[in-house]
N, C-alpha and C. Protein backbone atom coordinates (compact mmCIF):
# COMPACT_ATOMS: atom_id res chain seq x y z
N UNK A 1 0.82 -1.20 0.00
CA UNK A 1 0.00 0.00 0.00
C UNK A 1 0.86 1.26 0.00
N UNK A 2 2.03 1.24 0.61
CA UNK A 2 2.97 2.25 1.18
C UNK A 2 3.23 2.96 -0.42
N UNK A 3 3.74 1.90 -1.02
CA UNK A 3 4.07 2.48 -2.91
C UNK A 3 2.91 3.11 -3.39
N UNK A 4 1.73 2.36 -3.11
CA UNK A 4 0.52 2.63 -4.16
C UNK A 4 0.28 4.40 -3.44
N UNK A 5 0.23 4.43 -2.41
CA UNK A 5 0.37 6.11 -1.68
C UNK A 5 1.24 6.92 -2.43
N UNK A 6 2.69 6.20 -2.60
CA UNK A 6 3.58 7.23 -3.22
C UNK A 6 3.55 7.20 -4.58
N UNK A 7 3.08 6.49 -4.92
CA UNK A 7 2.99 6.13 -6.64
C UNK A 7 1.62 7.51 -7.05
N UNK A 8 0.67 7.83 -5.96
CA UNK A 8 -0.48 8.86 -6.14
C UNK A 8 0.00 9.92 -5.79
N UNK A 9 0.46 10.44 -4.89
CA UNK A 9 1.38 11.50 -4.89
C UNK A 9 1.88 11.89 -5.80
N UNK A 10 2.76 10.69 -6.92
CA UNK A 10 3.47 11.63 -7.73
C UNK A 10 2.74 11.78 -8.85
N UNK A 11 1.44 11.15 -8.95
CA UNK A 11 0.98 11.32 -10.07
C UNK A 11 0.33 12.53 -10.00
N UNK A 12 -0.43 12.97 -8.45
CA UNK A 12 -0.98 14.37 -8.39
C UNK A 12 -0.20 15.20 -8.50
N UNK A 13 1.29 15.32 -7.73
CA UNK A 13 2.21 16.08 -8.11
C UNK A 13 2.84 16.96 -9.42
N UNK A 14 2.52 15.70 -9.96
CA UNK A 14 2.97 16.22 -12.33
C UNK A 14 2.01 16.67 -12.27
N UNK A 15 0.42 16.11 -12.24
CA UNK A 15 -0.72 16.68 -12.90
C UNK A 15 -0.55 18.40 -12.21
N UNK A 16 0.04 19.01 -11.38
CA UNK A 16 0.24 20.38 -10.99
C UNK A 16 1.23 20.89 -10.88
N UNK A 17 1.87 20.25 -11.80
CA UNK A 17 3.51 20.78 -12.54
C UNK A 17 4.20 21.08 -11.28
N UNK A 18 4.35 20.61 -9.90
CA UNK A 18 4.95 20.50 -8.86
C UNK A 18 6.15 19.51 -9.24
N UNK A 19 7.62 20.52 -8.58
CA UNK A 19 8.56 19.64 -9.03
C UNK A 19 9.02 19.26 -7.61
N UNK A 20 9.79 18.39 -7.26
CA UNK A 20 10.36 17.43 -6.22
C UNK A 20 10.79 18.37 -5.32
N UNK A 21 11.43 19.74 -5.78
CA UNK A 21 12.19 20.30 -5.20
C UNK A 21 11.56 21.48 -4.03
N UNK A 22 10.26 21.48 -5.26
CA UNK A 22 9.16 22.50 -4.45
C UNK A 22 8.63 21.94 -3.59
N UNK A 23 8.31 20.67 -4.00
CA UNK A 23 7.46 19.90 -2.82
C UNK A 23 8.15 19.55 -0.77
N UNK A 24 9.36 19.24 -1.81
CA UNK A 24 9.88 19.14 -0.36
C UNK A 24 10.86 20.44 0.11
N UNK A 25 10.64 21.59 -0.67
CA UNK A 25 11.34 22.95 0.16
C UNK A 25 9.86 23.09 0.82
N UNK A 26 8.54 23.10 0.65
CA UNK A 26 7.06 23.30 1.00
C UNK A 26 6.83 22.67 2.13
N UNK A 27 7.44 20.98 1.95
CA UNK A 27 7.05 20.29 3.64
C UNK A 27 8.10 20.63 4.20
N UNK A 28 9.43 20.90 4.27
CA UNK A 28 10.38 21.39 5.52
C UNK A 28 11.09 19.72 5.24
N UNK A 29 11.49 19.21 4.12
CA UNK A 29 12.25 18.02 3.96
C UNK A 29 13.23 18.16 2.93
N UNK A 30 14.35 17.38 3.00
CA UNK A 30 15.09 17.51 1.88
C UNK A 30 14.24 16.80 0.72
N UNK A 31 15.05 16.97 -0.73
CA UNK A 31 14.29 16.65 -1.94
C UNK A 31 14.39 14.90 -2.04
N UNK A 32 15.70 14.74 -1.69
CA UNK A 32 16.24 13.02 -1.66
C UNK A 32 15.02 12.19 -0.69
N UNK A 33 15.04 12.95 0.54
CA UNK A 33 13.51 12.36 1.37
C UNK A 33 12.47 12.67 0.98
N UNK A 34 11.82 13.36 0.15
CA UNK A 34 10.57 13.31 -0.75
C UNK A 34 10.63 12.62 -1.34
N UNK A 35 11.72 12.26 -2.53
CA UNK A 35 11.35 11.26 -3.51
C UNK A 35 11.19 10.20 -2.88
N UNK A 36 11.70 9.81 -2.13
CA UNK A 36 11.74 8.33 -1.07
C UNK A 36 10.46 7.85 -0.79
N UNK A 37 9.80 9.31 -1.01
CA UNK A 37 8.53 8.88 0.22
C UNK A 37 7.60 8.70 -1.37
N UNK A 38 7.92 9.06 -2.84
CA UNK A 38 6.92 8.69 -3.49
C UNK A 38 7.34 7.55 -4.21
N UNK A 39 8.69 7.04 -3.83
CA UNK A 39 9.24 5.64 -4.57
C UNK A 39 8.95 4.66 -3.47
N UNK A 40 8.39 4.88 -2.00
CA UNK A 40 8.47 3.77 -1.02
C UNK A 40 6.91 4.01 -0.05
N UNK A 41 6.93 5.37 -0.33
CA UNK A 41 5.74 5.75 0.60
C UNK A 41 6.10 6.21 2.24
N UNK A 42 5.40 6.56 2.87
CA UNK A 42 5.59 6.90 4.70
C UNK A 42 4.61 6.49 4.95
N UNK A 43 4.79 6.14 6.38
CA UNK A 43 3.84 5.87 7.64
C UNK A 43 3.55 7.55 8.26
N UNK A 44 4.46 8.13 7.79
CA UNK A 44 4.18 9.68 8.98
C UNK A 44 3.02 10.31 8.46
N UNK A 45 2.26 10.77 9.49
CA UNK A 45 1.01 11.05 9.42
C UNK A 45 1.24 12.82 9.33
N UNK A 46 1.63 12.75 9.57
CA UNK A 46 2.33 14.76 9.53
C UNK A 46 2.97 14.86 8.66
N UNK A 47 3.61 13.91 7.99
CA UNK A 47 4.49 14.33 6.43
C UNK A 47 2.76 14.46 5.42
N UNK A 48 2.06 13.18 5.75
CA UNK A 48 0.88 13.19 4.77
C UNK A 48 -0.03 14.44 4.51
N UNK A 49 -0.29 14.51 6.04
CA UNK A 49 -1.21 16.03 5.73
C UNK A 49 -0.84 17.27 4.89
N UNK A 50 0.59 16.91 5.58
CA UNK A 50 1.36 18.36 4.87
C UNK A 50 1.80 18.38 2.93
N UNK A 51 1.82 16.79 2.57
CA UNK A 51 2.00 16.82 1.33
C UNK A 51 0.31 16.95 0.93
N UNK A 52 -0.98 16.38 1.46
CA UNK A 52 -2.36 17.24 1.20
C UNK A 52 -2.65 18.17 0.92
N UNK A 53 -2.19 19.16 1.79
CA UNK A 53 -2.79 20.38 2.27
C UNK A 53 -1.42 21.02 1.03
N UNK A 54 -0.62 20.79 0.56
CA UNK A 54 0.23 21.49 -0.44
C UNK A 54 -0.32 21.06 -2.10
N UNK A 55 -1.02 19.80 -1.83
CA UNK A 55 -1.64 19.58 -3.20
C UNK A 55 -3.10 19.42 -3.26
N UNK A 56 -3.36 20.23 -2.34
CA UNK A 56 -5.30 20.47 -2.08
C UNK A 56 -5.84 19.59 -2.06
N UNK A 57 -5.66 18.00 -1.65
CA UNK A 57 -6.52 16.90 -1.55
C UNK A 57 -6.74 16.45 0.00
N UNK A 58 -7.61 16.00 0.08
CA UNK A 58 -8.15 15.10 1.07
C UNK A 58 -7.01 13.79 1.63
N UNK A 59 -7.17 13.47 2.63
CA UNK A 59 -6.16 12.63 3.13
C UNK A 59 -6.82 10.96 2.59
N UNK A 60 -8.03 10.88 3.48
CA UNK A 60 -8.85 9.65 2.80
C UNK A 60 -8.84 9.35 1.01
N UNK A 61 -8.81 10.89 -0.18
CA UNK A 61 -8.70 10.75 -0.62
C UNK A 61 -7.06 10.00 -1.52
N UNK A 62 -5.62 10.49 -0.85
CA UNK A 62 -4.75 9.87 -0.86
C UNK A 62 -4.24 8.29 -1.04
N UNK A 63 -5.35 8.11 0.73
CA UNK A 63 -5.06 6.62 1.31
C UNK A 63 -5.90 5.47 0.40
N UNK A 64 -7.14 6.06 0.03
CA UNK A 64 -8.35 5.35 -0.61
C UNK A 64 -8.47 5.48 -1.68
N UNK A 65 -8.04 4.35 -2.67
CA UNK A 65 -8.19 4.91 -4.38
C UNK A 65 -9.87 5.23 -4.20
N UNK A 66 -10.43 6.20 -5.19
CA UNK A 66 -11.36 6.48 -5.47
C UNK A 66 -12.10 5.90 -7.07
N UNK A 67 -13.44 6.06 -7.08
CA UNK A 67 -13.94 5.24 -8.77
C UNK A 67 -12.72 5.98 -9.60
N UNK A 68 -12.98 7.44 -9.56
CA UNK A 68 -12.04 7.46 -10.68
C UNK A 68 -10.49 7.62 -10.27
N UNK A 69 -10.23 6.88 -9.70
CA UNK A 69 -8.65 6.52 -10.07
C UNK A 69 -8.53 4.84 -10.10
N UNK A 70 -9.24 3.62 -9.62
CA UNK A 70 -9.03 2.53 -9.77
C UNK A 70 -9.90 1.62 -9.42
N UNK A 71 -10.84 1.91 -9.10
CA UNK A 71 -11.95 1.17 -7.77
C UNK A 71 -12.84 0.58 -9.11
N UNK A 72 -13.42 -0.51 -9.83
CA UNK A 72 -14.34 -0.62 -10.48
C UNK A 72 -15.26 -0.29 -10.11
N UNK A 73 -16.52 -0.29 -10.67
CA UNK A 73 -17.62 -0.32 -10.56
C UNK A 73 -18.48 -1.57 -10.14
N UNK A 74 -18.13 -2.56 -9.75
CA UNK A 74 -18.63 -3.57 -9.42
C UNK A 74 -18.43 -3.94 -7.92
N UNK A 75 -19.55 -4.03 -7.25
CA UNK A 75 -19.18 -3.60 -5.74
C UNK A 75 -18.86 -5.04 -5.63
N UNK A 76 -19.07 -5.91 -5.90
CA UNK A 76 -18.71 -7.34 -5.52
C UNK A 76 -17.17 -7.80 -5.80
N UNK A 77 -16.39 -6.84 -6.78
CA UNK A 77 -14.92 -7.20 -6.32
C UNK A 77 -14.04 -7.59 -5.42
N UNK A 78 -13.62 -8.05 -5.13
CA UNK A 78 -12.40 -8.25 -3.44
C UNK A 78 -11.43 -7.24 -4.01
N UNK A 79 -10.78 -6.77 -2.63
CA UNK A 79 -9.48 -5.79 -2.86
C UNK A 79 -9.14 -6.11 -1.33
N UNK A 80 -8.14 -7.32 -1.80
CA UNK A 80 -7.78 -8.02 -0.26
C UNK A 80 -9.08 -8.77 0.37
N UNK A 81 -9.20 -8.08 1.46
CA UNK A 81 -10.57 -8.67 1.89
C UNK A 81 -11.52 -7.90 2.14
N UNK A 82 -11.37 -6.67 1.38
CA UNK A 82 -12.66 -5.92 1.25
C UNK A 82 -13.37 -5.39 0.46
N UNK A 83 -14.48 -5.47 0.47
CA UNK A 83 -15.02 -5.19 -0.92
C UNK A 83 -15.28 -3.97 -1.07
N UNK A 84 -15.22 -2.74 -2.09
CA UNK A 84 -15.58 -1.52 -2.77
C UNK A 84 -16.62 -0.87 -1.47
N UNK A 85 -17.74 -1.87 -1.15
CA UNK A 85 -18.46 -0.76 -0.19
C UNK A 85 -17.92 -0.32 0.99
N UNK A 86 -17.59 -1.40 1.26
CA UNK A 86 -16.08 -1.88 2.84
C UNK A 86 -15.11 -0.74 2.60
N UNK A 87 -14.84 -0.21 1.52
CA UNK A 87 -13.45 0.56 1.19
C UNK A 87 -14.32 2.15 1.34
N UNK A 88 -15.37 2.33 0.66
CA UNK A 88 -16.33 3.20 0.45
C UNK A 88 -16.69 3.82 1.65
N UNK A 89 -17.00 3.10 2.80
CA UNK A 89 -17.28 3.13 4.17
C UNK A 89 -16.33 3.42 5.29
N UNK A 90 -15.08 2.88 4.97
CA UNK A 90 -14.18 3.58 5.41
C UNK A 90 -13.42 4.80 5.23
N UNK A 91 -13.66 5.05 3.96
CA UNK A 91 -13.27 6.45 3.25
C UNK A 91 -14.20 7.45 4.11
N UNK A 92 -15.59 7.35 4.20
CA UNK A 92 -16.46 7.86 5.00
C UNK A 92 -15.86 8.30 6.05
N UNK A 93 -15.56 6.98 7.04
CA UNK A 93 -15.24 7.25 8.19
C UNK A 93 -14.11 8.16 8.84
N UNK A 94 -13.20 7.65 7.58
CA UNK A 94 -11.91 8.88 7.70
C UNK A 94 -12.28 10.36 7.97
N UNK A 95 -13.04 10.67 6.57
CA UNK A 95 -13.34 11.72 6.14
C UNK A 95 -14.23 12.66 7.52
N UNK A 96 -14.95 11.70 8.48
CA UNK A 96 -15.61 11.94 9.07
C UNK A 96 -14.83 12.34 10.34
N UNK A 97 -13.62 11.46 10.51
CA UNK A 97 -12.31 11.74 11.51
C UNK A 97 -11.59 12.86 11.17
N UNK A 98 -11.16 13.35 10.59
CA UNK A 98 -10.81 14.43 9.68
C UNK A 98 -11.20 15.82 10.16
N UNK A 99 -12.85 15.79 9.70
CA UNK A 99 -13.57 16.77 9.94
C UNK A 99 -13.51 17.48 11.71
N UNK A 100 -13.51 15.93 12.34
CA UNK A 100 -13.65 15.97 13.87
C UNK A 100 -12.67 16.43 14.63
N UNK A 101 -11.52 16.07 13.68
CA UNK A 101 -10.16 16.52 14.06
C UNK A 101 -9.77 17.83 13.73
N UNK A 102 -10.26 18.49 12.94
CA UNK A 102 -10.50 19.80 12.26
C UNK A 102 -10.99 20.82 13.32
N UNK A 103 -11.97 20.28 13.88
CA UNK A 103 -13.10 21.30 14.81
C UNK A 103 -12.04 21.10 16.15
N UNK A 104 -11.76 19.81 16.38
CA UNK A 104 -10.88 20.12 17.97
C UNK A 104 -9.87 20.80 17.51
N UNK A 105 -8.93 20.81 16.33
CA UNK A 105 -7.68 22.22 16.48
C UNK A 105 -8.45 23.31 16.52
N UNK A 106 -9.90 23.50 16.00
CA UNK A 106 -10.43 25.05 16.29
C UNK A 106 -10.58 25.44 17.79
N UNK A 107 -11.14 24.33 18.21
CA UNK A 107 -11.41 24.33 20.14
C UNK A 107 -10.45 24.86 20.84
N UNK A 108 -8.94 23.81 20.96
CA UNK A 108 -7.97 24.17 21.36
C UNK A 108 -6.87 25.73 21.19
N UNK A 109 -7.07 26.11 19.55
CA UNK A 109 -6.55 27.11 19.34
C UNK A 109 -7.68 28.40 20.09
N UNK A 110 -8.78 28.10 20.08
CA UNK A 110 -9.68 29.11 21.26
C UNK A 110 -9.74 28.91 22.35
N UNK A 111 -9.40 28.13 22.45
CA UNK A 111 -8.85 28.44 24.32
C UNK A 111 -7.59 28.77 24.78
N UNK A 112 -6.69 28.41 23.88
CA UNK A 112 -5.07 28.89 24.07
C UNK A 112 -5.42 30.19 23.66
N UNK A 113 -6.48 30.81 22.78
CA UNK A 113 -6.17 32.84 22.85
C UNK A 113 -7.34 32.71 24.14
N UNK A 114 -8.83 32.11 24.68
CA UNK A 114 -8.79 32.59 25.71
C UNK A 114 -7.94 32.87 27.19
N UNK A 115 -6.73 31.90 27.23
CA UNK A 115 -5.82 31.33 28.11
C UNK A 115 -5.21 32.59 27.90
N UNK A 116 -4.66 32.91 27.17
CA UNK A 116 -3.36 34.24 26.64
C UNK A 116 -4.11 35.70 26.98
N UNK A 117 -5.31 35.47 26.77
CA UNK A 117 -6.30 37.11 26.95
C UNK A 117 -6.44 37.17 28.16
N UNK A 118 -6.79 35.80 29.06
CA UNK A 118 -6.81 35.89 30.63
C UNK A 118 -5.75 36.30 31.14
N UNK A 119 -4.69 36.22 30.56
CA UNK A 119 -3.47 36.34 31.39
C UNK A 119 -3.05 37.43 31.11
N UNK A 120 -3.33 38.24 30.01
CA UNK A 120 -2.91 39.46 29.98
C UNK A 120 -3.47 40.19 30.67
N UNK A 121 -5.10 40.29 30.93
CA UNK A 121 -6.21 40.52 31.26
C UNK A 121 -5.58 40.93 33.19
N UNK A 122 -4.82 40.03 33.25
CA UNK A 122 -4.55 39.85 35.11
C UNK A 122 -3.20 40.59 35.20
């Protein structure tokens, strides 16, 4: 899976004329450890977001081929041991973790300025 991640990366990467060099002066990595990560893939969950959020996609979308990049149309396929809706449903769920995870950095970053206003405040 680790390749098939980095193998999508670089394909989103060309499709936005992003070169190796930009990508990884953008995440705070050398260029030799970017390519690595689209010839082998990462586990780091903070390299991922940050190569996302530099090529405007979704993370679930990354991890989870979508119909149009490989998924047939036939929900009864296997892909390992799960089938298209199984994959479909988890994409969901990500997407849904994501979102949740989204709203608690809003929480936290408002209470660290209420925390900072109290204290000036005193």
């Amino acid at each position: 899976m680790n390749k098939e991640v980095g193998s999508r990366i670089r394909k989103i990467r060309i499709s936005k004329n992003y070169n190796v060099k930009y990508m990884a002066d953008e995440i705070g990595i050398l260029d030799t450890s970017y390519s690595k990560i689209e010839r082998e893939g990462t586990n780091n969950l903070q390299t991922l977001l940050k190569i996302c959020k530099l090529l405007d996609i979704e993370l679930p979308d990354l991890i989870v081929e979508t119909e149009n990049t490989a998924i047939a149309s036939d929900s009864k396929k296997q892909y390992g041991f799960a089938t298209k809706n199984d994959v479909e449903e988890i994409n969901q769920q990500i997407k849904m973790l994501m979102t949740e995870f989204s709203q608690l950095r809003k929480e936290i970053t408002g209470t660290k300025k209420q925390v900072k206003a109290n204290k000036k405040s005193k």
